[in-house]
N, C-alpha and C. Protein backbone atom coordinates (compact mmCIF):
# COMPACT_ATOMS: atom_id res chain seq x y z
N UNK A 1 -64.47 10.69 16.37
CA UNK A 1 -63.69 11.55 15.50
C UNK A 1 -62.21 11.36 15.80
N UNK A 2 -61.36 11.46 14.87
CA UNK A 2 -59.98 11.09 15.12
C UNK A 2 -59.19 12.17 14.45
N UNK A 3 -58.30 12.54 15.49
CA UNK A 3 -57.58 13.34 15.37
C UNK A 3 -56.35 13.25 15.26
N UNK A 4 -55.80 13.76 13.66
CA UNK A 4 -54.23 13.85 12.63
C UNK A 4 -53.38 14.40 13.50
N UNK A 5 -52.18 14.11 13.87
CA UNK A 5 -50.95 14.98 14.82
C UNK A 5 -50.33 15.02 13.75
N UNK A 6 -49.43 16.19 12.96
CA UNK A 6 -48.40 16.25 12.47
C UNK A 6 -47.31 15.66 12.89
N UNK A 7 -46.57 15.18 12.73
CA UNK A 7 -44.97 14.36 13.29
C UNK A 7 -43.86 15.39 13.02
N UNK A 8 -43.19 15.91 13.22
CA UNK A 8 -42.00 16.86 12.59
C UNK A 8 -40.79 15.63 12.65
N UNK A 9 -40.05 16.02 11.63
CA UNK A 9 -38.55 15.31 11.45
C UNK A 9 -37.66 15.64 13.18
N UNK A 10 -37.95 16.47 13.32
CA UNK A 10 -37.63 16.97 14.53
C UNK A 10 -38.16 16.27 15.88
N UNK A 11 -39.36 16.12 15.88
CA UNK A 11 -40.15 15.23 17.09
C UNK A 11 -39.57 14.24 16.85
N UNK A 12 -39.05 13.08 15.23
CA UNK A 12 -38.68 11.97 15.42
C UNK A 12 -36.82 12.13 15.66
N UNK A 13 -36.39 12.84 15.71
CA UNK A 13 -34.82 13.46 16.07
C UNK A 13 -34.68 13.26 17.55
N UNK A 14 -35.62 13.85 18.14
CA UNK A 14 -35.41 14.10 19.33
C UNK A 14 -35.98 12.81 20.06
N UNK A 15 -36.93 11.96 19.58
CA UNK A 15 -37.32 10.47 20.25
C UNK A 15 -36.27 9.50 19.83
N UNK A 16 -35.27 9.64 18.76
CA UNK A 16 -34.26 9.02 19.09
C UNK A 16 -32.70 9.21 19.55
N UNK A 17 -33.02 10.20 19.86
CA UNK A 17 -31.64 10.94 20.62
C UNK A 17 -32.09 10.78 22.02
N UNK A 18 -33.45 10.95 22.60
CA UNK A 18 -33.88 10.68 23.84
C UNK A 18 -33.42 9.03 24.59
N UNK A 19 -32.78 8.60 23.57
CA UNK A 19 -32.47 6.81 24.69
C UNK A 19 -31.17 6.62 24.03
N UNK A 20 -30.08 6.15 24.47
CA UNK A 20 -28.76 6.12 23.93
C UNK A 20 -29.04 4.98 22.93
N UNK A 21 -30.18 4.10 22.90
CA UNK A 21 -29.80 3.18 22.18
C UNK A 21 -31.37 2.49 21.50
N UNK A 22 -32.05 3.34 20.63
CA UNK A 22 -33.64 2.95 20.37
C UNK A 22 -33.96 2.43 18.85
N UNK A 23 -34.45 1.70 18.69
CA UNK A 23 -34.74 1.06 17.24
C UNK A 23 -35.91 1.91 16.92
N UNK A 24 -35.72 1.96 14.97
CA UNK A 24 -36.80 2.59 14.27
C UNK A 24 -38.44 2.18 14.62
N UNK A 25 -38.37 0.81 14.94
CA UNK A 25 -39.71 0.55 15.51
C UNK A 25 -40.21 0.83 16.80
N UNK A 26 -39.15 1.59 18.07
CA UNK A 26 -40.09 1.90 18.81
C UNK A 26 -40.26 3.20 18.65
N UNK A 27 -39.52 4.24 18.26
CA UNK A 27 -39.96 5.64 17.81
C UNK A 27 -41.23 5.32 17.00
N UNK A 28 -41.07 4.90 16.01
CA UNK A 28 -42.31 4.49 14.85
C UNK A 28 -43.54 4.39 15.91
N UNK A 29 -43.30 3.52 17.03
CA UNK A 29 -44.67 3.00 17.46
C UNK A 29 -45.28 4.25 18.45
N UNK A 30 -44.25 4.69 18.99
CA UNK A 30 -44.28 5.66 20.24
C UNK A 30 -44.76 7.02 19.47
N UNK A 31 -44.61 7.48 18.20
CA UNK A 31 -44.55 8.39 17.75
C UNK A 31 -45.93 8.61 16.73
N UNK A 32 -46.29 7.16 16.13
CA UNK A 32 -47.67 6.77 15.37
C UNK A 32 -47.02 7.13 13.65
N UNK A 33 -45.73 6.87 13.16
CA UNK A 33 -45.16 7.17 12.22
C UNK A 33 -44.52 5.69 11.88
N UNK A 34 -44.45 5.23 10.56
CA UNK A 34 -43.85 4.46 9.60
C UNK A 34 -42.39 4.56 10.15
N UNK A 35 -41.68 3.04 9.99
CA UNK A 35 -40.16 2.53 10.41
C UNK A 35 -39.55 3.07 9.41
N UNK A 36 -40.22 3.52 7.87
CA UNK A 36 -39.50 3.96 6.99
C UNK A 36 -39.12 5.18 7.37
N UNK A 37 -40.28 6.13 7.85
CA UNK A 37 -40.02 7.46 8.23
C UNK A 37 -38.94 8.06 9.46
N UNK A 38 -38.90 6.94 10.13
CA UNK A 38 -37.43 7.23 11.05
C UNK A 38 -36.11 6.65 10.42
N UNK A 39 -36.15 5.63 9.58
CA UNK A 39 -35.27 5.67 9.23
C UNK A 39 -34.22 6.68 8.08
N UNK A 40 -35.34 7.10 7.62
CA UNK A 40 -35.51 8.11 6.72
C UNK A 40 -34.30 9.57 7.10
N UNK A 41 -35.08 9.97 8.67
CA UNK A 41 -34.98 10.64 9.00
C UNK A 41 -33.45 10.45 9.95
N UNK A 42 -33.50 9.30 10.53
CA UNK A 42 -31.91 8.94 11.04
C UNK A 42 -30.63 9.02 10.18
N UNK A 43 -31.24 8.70 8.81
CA UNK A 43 -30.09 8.53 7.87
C UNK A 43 -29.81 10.23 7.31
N UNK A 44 -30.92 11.15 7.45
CA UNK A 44 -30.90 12.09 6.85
C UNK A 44 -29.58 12.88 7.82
N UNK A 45 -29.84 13.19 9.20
CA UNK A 45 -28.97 13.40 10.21
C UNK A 45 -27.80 12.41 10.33
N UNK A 46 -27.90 11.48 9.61
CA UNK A 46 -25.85 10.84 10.06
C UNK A 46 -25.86 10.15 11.05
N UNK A 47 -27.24 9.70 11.54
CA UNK A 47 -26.94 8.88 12.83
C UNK A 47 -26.58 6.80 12.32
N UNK A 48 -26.37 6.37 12.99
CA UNK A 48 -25.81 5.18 12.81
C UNK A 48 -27.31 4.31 12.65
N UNK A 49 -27.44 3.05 11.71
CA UNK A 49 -28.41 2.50 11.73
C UNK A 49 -28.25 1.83 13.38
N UNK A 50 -29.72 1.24 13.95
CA UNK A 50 -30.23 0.67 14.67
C UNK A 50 -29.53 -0.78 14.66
N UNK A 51 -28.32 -1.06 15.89
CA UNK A 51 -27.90 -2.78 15.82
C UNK A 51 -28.68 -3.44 17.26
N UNK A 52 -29.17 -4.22 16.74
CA UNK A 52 -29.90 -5.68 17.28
C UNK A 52 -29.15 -6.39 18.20
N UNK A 53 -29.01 -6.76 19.22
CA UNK A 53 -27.65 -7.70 19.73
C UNK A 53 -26.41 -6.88 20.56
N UNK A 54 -25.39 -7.69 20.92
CA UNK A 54 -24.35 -7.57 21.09
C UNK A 54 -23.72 -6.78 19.98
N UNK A 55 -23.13 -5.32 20.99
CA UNK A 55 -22.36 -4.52 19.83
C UNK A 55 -20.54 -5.01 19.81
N UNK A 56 -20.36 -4.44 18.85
CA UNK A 56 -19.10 -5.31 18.44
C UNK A 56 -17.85 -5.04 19.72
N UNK A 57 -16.82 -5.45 19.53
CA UNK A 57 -16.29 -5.50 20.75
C UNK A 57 -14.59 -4.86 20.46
N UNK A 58 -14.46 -3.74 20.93
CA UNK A 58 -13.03 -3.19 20.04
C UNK A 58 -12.10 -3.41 20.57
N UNK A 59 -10.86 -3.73 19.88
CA UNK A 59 -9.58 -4.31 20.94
C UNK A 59 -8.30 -2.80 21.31
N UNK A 60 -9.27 -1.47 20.86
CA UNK A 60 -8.40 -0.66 21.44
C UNK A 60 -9.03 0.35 21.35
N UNK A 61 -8.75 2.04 21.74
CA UNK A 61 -9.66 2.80 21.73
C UNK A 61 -9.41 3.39 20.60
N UNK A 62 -8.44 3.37 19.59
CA UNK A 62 -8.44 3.89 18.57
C UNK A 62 -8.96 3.23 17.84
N UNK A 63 -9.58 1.85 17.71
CA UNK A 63 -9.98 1.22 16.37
C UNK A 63 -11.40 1.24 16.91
N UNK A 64 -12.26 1.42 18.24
CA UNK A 64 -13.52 2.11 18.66
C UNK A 64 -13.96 2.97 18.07
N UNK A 65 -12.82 4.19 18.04
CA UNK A 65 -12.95 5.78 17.43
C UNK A 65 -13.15 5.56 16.13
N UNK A 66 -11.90 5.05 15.35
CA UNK A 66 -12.07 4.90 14.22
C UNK A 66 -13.05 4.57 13.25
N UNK A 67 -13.75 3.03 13.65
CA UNK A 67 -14.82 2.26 12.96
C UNK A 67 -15.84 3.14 13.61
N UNK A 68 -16.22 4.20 14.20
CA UNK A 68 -17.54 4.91 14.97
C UNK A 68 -17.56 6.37 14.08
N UNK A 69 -16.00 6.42 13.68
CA UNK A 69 -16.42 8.22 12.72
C UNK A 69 -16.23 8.00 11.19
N UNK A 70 -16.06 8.63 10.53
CA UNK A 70 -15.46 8.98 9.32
C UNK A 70 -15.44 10.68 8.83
N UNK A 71 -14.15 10.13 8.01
CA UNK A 71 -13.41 11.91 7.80
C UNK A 71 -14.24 12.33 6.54
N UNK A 72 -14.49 13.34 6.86
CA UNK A 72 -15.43 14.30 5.85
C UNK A 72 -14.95 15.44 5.35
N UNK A 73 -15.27 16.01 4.03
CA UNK A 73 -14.87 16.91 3.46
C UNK A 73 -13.87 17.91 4.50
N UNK A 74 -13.05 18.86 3.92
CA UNK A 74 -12.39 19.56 4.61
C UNK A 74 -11.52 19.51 5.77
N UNK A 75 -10.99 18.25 6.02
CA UNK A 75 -10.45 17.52 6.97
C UNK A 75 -11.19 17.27 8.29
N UNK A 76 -12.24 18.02 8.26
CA UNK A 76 -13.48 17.30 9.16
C UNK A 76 -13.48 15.61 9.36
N UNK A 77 -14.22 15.28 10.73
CA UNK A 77 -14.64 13.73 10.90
C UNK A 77 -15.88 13.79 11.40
N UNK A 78 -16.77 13.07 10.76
CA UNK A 78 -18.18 13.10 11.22
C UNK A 78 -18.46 11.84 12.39
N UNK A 79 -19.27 11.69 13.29
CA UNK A 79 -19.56 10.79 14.09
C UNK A 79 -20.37 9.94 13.94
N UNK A 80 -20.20 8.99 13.75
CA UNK A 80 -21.28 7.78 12.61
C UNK A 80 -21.88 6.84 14.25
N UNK A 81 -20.69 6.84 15.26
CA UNK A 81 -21.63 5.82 16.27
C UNK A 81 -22.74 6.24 17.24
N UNK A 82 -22.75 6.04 19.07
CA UNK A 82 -23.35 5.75 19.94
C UNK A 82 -23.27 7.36 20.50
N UNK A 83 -24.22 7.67 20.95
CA UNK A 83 -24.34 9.27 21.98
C UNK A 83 -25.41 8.79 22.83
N UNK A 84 -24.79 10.07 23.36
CA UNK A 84 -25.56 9.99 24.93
C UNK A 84 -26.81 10.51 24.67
N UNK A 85 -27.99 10.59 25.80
CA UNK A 85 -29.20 10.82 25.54
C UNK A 85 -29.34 13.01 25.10
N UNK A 86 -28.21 13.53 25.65
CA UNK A 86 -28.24 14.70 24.94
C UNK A 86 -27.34 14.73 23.79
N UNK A 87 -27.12 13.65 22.95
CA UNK A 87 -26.44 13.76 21.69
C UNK A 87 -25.16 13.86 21.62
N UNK A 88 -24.48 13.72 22.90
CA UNK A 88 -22.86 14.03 23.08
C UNK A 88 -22.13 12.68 22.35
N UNK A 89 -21.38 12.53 21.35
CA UNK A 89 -21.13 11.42 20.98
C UNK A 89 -20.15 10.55 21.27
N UNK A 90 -20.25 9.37 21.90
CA UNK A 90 -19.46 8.63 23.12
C UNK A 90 -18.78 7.60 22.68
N UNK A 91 -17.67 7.22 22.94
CA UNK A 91 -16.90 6.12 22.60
C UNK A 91 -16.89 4.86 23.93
N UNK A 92 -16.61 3.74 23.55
CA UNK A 92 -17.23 2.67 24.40
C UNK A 92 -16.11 1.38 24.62
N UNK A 93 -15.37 1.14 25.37
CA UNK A 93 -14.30 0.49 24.69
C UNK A 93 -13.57 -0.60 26.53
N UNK A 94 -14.10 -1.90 26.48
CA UNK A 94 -14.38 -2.36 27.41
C UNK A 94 -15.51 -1.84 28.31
N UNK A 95 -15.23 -1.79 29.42
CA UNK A 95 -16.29 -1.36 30.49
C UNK A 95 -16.18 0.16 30.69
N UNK A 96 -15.40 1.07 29.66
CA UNK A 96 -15.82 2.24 30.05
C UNK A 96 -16.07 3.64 29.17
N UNK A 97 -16.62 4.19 29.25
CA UNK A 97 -17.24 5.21 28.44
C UNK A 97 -16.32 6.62 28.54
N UNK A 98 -16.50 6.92 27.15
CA UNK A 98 -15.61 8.65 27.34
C UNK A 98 -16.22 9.77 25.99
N UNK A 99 -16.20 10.37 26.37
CA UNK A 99 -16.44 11.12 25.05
C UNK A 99 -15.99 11.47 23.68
N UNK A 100 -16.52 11.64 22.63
CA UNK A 100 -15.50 10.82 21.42
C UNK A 100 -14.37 12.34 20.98
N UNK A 101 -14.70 13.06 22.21
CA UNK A 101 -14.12 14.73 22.11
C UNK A 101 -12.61 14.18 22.49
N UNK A 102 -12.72 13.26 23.96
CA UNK A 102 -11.78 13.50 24.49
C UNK A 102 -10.47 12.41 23.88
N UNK A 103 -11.26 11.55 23.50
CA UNK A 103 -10.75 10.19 22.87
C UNK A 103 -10.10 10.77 21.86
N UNK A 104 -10.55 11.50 21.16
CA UNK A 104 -10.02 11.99 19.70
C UNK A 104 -8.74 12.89 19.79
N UNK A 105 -8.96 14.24 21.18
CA UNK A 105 -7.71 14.54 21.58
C UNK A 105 -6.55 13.44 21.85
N UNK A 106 -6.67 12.78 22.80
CA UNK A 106 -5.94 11.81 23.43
C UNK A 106 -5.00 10.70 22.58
N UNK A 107 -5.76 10.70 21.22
CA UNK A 107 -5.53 10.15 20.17
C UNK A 107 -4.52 10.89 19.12
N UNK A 108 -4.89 11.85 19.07
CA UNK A 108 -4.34 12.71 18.20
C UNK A 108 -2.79 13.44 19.08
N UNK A 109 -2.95 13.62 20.16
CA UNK A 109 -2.00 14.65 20.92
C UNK A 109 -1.21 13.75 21.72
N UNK A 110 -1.48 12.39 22.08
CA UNK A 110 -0.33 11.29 22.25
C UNK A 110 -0.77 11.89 23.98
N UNK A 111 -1.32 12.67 24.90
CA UNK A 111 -1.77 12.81 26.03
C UNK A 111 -3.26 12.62 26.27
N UNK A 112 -3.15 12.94 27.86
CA UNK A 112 -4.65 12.98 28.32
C UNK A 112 -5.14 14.74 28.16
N UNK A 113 -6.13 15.04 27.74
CA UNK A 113 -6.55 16.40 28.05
C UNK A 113 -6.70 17.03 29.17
N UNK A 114 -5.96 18.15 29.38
CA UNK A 114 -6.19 18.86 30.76
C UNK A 114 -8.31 19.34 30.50
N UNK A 115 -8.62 18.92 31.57
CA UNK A 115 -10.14 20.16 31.62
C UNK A 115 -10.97 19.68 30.43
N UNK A 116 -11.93 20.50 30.14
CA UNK A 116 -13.00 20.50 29.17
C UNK A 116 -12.20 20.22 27.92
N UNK A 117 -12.64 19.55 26.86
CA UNK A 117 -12.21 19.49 25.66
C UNK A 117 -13.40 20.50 24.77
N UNK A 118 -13.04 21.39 24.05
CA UNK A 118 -13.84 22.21 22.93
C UNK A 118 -13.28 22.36 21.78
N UNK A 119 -14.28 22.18 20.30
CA UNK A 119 -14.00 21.91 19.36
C UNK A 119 -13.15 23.27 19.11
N UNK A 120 -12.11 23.49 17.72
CA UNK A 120 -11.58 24.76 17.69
C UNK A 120 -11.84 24.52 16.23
N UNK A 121 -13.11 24.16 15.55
CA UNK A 121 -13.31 24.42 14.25
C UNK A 121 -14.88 24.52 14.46
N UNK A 122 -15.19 25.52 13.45
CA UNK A 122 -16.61 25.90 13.32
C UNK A 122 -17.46 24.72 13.33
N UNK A 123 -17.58 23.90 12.57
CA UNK A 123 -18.09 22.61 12.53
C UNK A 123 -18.78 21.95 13.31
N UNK A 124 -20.17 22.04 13.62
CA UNK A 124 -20.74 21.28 14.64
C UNK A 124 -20.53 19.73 14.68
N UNK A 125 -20.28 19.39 16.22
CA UNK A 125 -19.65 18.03 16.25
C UNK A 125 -18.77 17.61 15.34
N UNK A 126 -17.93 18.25 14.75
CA UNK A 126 -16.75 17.44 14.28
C UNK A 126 -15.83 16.82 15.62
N UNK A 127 -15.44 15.57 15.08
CA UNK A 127 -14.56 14.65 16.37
C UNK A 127 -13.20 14.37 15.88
N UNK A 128 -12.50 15.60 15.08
CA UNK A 128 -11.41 15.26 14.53
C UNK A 128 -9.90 15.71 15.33
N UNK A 129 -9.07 14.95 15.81
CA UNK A 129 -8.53 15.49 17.04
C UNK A 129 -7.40 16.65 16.53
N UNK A 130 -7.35 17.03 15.56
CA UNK A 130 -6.55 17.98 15.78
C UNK A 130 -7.25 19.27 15.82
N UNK A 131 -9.09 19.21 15.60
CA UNK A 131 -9.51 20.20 16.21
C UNK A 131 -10.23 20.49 17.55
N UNK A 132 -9.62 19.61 18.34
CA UNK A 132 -10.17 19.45 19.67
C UNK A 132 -9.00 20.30 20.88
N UNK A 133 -9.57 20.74 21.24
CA UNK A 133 -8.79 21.51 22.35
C UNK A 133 -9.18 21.55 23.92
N UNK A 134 -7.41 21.30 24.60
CA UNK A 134 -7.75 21.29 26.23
C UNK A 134 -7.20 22.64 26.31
N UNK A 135 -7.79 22.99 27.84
CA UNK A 135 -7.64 23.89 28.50
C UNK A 135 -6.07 24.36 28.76
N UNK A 136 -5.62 23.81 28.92
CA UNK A 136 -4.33 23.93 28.41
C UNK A 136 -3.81 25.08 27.21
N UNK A 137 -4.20 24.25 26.40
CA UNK A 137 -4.32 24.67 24.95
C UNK A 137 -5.17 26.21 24.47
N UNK A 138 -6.13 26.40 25.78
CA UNK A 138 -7.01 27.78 25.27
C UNK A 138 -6.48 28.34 26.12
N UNK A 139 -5.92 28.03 27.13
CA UNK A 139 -4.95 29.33 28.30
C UNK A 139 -3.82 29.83 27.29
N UNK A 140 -2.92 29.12 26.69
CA UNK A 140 -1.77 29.62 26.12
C UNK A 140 -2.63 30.43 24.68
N UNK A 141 -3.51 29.61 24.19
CA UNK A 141 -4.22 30.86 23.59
C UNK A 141 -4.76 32.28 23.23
N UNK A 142 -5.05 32.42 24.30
CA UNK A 142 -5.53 33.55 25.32
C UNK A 142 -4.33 34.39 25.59
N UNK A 143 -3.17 33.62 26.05
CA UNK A 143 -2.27 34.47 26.64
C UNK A 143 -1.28 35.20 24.93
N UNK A 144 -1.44 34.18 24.11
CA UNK A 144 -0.90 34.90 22.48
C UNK A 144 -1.49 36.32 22.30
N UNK A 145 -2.97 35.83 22.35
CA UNK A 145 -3.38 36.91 22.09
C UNK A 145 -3.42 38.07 22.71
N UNK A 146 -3.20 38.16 23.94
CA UNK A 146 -3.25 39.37 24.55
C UNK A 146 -1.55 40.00 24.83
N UNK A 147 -0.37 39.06 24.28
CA UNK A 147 0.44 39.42 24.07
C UNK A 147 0.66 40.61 23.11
């Protein structure tokens, strides 16, 4: 007797957010679901198709950032490239890795970010740097307001 598992869009979300870097065919295989159905489901969420090979090679960290997001309605930028295995979305640019939070400040504000970078627009994962904020930036915050 053989027994049907439901698949949720969700079970296949989370098997490819689980490896920084997994093709539709091994979720498909790992999961017992059609390459159409993850792809389906990758494209539905905004994630970047599956590249084969050597990823491309950027000659700066702004043209990394750039070719990895695009700006979306409302002056939003959505994150089209590479994340980490909890979905944090990462920029890659020679031999070293950063987050596309901090990159985007750093980019936008002509500095390095003091501390944690946090978005300051409702927007889940938007990577648009003028809504990215350092600590810096939420101390003098803080201190407006309680002025």
């Amino acid at each position: 007797m053989t027994t049907i598992v439901e698949v949720s869009d969700e079970d296949i979300l989370k098997a490819l957010l689980a490896h920084e870097d997994v093709s539709n065919r091994a979720v498909a295989h790992k999961l017992g679901v059609t390459d159409r159905r993850v792809d389906a489901v990758r494209k539905k969420v905004g994630l970047p198709p599956y590249m084969r090979g050597r990823r491309p090679a950027y000659s700066s960290w702004a043209q990394a950032f750039t070719e990895q997001s695009e700006p979306v309605e409302g002056g939003h930028r959505r994150w089209t490239g590479t994340r980490e295995k909890c979905g944090t979305p990462v920029v890659r640019h020679r031999t070293r890795i950063e987050t596309a939070y901090r990159v985007a400040f750093r980019l936008h504000y002509g500095r390095e970010p003091e501390g944690k970078v946090s978005q300051s627009c409702e927007i889940p994962g938007c990577v648009e740097g003028e809504h990215q904020q350092d600590r810096i930036m939420r101390e003098a915050q803080r201190a407006g307001e309680a002025a």
